[in-house]
PDB file of N, CA and C in Angstrom:
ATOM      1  N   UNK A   1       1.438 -79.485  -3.144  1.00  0.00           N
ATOM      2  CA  UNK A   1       2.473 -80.483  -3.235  1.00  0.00           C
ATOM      3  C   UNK A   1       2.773 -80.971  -1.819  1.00  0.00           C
ATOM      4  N   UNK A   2       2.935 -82.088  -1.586  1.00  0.00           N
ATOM      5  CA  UNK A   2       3.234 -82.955  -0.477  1.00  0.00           C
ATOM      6  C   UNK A   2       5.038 -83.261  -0.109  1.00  0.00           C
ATOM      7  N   UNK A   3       5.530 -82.980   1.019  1.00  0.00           N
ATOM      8  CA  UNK A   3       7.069 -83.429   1.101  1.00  0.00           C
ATOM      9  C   UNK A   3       7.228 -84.792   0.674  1.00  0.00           C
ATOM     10  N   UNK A   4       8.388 -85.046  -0.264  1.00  0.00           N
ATOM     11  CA  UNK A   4       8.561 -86.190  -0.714  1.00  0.00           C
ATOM     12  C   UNK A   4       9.251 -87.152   0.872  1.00  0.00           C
ATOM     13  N   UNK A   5       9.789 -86.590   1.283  1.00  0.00           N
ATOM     14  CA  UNK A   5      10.498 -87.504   3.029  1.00  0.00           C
ATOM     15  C   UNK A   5       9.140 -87.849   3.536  1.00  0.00           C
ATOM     16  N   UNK A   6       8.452 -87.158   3.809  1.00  0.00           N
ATOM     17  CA  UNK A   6       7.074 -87.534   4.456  1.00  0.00           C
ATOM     18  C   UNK A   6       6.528 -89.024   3.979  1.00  0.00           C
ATOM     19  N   UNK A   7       5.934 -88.361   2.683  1.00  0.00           N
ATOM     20  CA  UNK A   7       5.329 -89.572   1.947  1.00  0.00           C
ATOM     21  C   UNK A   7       5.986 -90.847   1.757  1.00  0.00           C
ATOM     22  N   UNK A   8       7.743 -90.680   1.382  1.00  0.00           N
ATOM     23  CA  UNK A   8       8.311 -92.071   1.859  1.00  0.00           C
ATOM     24  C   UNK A   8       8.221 -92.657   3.167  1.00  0.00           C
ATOM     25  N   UNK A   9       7.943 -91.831   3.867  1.00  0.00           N
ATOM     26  CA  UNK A   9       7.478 -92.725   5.661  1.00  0.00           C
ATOM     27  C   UNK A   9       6.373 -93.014   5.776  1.00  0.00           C
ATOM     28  N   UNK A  10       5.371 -92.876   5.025  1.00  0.00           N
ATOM     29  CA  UNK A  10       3.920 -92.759   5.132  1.00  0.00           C
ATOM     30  C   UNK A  10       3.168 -91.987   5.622  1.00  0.00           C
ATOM     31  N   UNK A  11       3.729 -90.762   5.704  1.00  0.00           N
ATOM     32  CA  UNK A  11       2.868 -89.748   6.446  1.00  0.00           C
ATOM     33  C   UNK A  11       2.528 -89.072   5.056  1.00  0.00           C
ATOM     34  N   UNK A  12       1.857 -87.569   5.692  1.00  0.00           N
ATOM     35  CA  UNK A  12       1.440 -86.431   4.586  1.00  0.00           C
ATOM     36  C   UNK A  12       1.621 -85.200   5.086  1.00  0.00           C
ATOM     37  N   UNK A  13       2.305 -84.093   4.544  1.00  0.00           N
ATOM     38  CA  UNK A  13       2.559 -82.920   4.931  1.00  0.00           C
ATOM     39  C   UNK A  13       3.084 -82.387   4.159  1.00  0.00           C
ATOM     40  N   UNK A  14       2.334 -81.312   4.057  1.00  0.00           N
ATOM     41  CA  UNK A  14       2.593 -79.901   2.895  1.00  0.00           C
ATOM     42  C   UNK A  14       3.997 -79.272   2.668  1.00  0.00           C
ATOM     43  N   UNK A  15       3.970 -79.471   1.628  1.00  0.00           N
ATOM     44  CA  UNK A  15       5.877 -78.816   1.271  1.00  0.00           C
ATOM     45  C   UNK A  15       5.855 -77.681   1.325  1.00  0.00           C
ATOM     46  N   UNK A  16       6.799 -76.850   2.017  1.00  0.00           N
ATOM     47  CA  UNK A  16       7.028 -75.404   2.024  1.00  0.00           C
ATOM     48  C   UNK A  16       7.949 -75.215   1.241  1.00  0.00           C
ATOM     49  N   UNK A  17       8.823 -75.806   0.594  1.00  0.00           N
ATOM     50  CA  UNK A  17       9.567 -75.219  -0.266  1.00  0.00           C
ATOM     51  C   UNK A  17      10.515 -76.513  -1.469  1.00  0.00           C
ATOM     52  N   UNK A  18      11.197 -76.037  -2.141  1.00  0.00           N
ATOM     53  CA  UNK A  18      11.735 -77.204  -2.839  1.00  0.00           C
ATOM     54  C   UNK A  18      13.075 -77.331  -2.935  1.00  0.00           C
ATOM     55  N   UNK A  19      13.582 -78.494  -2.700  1.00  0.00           N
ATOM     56  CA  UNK A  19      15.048 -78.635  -2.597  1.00  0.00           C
ATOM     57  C   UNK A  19      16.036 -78.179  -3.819  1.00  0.00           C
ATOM     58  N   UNK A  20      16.693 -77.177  -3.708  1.00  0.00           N
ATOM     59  CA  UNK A  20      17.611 -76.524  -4.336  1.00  0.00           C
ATOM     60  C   UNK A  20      18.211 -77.638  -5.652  1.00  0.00           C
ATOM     61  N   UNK A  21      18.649 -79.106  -5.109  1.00  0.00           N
ATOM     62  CA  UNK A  21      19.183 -79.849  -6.058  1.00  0.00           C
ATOM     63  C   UNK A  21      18.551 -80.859  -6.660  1.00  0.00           C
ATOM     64  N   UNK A  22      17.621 -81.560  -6.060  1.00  0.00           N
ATOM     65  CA  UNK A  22      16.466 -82.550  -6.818  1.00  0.00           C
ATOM     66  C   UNK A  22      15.737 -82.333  -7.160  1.00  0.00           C
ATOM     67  N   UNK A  23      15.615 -81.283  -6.438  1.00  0.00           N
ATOM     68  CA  UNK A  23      14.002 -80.830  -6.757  1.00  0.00           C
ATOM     69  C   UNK A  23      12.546 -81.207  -6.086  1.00  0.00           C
ATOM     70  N   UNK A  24      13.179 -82.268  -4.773  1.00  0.00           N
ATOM     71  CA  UNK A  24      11.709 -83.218  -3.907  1.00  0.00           C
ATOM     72  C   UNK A  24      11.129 -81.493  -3.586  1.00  0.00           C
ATOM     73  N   UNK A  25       9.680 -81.869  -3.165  1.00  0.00           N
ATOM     74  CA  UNK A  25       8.982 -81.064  -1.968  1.00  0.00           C
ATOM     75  C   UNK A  25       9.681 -81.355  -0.942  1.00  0.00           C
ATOM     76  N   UNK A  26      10.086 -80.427   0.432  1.00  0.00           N
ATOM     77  CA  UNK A  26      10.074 -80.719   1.310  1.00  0.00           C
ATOM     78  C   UNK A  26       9.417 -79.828   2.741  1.00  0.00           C
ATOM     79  N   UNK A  27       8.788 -80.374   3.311  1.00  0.00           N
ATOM     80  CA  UNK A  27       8.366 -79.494   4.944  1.00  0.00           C
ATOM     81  C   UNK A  27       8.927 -79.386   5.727  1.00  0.00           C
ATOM     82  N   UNK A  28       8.697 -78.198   6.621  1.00  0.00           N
ATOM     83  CA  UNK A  28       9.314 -77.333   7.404  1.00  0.00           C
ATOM     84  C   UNK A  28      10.021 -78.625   8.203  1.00  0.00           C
ATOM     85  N   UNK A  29      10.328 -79.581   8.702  1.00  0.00           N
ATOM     86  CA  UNK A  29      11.148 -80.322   9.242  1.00  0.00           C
ATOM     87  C   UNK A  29      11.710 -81.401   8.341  1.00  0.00           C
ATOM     88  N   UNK A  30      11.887 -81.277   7.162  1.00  0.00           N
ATOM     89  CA  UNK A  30      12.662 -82.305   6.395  1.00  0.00           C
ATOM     90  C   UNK A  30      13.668 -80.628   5.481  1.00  0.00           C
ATOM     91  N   UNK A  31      13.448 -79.434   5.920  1.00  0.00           N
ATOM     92  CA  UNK A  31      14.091 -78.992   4.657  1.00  0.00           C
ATOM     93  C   UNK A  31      15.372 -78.081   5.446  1.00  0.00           C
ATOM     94  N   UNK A  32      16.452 -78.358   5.284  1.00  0.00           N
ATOM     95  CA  UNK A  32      17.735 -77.707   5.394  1.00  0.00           C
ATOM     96  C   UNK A  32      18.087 -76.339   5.013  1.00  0.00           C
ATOM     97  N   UNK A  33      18.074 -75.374   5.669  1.00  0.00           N
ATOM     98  CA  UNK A  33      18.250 -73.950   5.529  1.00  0.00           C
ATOM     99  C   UNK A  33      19.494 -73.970   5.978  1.00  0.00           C
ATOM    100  N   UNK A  34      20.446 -73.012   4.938  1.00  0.00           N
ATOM    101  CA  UNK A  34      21.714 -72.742   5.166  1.00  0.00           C
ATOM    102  C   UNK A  34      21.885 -71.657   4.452  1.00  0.00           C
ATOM    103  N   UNK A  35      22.990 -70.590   4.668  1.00  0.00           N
ATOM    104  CA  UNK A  35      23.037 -69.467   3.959  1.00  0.00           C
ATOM    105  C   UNK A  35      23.972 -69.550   2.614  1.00  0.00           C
ATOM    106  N   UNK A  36      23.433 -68.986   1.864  1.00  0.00           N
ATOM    107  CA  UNK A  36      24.657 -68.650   0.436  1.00  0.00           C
ATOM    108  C   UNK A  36      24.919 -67.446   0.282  1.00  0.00           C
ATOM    109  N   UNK A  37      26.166 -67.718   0.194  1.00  0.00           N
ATOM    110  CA  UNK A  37      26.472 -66.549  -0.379  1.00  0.00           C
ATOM    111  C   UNK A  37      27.046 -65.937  -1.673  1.00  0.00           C
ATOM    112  N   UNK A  38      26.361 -65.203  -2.220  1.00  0.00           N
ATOM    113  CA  UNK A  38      26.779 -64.636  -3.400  1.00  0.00           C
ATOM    114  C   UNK A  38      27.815 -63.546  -3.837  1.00  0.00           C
ATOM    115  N   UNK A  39      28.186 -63.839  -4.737  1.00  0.00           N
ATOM    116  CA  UNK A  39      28.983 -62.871  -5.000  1.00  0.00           C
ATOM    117  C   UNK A  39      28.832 -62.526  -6.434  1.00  0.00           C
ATOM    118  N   UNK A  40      29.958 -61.056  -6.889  1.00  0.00           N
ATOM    119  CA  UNK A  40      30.032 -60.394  -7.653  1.00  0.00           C
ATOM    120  C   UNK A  40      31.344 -59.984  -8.335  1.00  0.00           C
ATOM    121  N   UNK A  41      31.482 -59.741  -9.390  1.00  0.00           N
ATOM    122  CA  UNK A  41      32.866 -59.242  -9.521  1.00  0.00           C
ATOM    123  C   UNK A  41      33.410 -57.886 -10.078  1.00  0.00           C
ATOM    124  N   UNK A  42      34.025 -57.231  -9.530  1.00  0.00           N
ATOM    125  CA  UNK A  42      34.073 -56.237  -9.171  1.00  0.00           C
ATOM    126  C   UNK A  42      35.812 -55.444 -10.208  1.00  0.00           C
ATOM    127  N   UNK A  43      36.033 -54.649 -10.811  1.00  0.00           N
ATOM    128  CA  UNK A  43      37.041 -54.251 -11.303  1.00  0.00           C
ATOM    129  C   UNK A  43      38.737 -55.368 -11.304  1.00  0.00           C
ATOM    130  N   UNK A  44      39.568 -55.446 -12.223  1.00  0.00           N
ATOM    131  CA  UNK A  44      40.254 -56.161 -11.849  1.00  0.00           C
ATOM    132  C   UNK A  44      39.940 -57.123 -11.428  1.00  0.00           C
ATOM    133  N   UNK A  45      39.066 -58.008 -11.792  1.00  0.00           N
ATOM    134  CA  UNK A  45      38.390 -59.635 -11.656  1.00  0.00           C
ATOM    135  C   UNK A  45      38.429 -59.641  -9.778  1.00  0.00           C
ATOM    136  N   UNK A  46      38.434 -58.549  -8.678  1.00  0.00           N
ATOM    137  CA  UNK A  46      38.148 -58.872  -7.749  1.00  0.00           C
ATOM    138  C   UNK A  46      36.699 -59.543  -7.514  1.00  0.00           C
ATOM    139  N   UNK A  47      36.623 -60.454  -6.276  1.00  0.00           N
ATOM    140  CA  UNK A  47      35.439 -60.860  -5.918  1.00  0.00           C
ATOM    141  C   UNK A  47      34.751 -60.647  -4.765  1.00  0.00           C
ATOM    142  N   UNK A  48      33.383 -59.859  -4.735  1.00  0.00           N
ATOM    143  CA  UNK A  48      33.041 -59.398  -3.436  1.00  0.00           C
ATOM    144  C   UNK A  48      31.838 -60.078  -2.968  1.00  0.00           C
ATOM    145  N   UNK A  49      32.077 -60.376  -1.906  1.00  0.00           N
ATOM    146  CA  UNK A  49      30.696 -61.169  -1.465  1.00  0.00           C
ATOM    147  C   UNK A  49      29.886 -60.426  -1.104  1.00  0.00           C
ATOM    148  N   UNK A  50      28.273 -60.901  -1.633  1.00  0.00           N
ATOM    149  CA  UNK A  50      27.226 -59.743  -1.481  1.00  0.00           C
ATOM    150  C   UNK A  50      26.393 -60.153  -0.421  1.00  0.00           C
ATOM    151  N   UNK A  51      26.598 -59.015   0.682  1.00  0.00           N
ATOM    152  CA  UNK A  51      25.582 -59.012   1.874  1.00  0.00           C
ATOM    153  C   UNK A  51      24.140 -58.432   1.931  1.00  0.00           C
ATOM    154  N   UNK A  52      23.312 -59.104   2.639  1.00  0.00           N
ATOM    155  CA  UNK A  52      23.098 -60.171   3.192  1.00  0.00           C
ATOM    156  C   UNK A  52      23.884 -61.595   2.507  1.00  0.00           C
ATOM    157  N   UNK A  53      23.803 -62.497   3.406  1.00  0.00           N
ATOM    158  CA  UNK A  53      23.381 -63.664   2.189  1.00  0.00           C
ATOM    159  C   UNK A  53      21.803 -64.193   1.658  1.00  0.00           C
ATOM    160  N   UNK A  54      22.217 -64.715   0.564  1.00  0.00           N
ATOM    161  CA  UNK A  54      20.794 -65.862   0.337  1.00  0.00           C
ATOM    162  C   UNK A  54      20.765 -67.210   0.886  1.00  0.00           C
ATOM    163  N   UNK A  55      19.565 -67.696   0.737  1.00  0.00           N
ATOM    164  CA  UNK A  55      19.125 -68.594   1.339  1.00  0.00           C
ATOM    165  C   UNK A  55      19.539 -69.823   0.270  1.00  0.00           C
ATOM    166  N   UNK A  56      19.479 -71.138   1.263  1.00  0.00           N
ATOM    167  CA  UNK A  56      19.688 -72.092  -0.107  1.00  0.00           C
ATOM    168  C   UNK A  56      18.978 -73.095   0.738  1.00  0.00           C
ATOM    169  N   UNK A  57      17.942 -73.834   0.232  1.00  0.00           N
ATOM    170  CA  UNK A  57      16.872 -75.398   1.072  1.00  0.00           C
ATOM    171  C   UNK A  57      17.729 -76.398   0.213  1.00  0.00           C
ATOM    172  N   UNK A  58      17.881 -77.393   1.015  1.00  0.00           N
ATOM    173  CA  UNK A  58      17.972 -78.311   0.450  1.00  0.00           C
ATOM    174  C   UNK A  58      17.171 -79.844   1.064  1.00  0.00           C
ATOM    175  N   UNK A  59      16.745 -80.736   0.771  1.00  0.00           N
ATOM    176  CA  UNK A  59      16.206 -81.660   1.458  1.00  0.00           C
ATOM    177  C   UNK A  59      17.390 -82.883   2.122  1.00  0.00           C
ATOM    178  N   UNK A  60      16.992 -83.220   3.115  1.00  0.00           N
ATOM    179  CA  UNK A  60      18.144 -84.095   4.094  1.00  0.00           C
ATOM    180  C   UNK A  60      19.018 -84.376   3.749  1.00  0.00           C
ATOM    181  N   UNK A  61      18.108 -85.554   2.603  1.00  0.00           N
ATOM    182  CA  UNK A  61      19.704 -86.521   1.632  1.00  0.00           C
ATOM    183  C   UNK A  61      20.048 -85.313   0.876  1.00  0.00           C
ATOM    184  N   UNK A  62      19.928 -84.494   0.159  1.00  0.00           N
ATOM    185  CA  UNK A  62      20.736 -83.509  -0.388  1.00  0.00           C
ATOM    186  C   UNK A  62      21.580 -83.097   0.167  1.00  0.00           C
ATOM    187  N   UNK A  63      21.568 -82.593   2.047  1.00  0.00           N
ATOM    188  CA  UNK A  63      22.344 -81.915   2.498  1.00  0.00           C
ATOM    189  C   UNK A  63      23.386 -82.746   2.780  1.00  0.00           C
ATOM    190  N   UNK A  64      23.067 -83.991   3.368  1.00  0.00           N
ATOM    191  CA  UNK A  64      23.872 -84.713   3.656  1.00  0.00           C
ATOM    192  C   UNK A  64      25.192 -85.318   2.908  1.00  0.00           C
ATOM    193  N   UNK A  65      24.534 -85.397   1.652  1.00  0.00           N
ATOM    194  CA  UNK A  65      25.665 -85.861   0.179  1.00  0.00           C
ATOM    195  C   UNK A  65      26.411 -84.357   0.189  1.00  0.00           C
ATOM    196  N   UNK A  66      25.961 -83.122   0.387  1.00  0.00           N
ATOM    197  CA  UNK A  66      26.557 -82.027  -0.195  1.00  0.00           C
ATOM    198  C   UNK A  66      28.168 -82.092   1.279  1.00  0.00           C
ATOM    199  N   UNK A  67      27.208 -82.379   2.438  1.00  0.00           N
ATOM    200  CA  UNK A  67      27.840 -82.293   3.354  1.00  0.00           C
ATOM    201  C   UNK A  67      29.322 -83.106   3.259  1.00  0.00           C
ATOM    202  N   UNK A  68      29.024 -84.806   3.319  1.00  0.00           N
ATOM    203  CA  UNK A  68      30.468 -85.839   2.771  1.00  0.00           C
ATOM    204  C   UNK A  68      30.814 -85.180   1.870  1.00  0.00           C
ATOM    205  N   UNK A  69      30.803 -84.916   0.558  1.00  0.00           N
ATOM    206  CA  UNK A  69      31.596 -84.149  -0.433  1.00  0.00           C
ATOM    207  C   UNK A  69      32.652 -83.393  -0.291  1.00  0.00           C
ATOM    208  N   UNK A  70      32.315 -82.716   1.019  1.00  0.00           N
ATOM    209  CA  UNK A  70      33.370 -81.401   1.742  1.00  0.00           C
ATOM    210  C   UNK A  70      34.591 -82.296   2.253  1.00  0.00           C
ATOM    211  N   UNK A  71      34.305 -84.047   2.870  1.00  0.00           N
ATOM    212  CA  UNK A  71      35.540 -84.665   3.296  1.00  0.00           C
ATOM    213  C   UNK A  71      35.834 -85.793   2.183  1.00  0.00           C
ATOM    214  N   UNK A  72      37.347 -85.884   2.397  1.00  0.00           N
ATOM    215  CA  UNK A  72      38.238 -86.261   1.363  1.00  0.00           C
ATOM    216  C   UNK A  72      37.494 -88.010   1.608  1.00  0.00           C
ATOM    217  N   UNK A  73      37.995 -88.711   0.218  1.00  0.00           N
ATOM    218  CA  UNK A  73      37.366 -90.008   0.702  1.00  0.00           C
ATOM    219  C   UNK A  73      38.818 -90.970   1.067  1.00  0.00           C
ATOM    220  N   UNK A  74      38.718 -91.584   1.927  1.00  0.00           N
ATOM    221  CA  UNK A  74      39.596 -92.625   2.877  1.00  0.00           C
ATOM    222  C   UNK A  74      39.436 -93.666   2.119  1.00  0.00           C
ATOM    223  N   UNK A  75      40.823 -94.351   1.814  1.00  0.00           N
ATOM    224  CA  UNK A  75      41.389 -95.735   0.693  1.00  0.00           C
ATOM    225  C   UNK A  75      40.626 -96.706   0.814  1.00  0.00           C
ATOM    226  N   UNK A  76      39.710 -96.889   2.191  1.00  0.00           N
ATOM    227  CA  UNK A  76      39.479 -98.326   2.302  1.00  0.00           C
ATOM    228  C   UNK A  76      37.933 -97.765   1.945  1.00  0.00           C
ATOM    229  N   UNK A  77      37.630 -97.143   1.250  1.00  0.00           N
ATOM    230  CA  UNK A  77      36.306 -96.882   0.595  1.00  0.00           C
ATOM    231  C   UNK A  77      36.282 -97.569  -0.522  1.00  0.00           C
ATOM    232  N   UNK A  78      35.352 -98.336  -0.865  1.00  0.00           N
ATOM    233  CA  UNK A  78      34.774 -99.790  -2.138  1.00  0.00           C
ATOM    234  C   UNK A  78      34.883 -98.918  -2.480  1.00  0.00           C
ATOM    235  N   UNK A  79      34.094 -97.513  -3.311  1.00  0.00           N
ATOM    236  CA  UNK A  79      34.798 -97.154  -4.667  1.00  0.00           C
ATOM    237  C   UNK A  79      35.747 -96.467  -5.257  1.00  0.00           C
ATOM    238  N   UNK A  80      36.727 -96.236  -4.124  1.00  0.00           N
ATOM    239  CA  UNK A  80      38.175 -96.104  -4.152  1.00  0.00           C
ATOM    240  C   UNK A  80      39.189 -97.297  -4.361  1.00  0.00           C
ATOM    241  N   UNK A  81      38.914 -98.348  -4.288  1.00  0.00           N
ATOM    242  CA  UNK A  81      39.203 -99.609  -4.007  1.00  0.00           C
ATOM    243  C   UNK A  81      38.633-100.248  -5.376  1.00  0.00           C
ATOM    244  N   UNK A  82      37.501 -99.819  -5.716  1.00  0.00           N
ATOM    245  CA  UNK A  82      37.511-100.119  -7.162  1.00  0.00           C
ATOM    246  C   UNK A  82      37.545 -99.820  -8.333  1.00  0.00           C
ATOM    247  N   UNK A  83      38.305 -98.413  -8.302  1.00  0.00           N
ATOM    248  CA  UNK A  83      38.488 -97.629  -8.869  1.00  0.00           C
ATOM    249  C   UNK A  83      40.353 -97.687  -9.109  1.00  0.00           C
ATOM    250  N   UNK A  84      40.843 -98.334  -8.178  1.00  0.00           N
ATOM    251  CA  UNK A  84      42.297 -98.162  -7.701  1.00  0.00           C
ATOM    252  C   UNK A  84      42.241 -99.673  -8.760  1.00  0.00           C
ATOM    253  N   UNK A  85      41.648-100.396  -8.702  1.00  0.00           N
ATOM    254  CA  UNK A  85      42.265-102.018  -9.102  1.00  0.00           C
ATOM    255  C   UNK A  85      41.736-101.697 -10.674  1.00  0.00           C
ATOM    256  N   UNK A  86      40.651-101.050 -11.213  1.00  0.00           N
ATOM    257  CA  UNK A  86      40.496-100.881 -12.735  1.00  0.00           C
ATOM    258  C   UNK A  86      41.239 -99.905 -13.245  1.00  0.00           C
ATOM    259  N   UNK A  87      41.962 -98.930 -12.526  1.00  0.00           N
ATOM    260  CA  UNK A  87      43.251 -98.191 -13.219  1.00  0.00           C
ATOM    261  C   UNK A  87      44.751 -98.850 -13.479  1.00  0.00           C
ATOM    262  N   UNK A  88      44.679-100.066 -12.213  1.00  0.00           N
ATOM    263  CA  UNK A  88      45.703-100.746 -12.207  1.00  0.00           C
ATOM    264  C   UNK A  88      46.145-102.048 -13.460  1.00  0.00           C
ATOM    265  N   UNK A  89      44.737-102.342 -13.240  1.00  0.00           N
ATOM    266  CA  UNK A  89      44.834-103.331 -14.134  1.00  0.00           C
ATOM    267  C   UNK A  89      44.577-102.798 -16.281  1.00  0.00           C
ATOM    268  N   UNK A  90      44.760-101.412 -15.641  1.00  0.00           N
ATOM    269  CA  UNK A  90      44.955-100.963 -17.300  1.00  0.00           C
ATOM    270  C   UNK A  90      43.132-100.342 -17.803  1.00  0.00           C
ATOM    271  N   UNK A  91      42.053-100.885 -17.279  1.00  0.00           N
ATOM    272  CA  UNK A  91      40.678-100.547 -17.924  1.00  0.00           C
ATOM    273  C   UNK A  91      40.310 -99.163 -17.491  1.00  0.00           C
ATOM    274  N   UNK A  92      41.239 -97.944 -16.978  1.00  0.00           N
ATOM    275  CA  UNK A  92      40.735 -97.124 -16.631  1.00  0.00           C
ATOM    276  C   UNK A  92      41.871 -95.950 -16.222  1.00  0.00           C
ATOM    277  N   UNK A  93      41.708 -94.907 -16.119  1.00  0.00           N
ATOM    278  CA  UNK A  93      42.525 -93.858 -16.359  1.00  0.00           C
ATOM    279  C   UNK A  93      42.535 -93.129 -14.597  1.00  0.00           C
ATOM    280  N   UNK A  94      42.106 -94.063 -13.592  1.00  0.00           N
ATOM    281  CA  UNK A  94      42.735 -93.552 -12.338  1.00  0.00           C
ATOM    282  C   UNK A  94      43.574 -93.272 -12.176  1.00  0.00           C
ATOM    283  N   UNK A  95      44.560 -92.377 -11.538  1.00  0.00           N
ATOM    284  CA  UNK A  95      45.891 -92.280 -11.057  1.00  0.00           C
ATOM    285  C   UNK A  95      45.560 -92.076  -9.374  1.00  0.00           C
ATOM    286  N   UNK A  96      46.780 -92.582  -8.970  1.00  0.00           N
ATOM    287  CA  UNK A  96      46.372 -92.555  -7.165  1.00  0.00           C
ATOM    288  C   UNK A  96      47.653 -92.119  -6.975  1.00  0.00           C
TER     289      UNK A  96
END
């Protein structure tokens, strides 16, 4: 299997692994290593995180979308903005 980032640039290079959420191929310089961590639960619904961690790849645009997700989105964002005027105007169940 070939990295899908590659082949959209026109190159070719062997995928080492596959992105956790799409599923592209990606190679050793298109693929995002970050740690996960897992956990378990333990008596009394405690939760213990299990050491080491695991590994989690994800490919660029994956990481990157996972990454914005973590920050809140700002009003003057189009689909906050259009999301704000179809709740307003009644076609939609936004609340702001």
């Amino acid at each position: 299997m070939n990295c899908f980032d590659c082949d959209h640039a026109g190159d070719v290079a062997t995928a080492i692994a596959i992105c956790s959420d799409c599923g592209a191929g990606v190679c050793a310089d298109h693929a995002v290593v970050r740690p996960h961590h897992l956990t378990r639960t333990a008596t009394i619904n405690r939760i213990i995180v299990v050491e080491p961690p695991a590994r989690l790849i994800r490919c660029v645009a994956c990481a990157t979308a996972h990454d914005a997700a973590d920050h809140p989105v700002e009003p003057h964002h189009e689909l906050f903005r259009r999301h704000a005027t179809l709740g307003a105007a009644g076609h939609g169940n936004f609340v702001m």
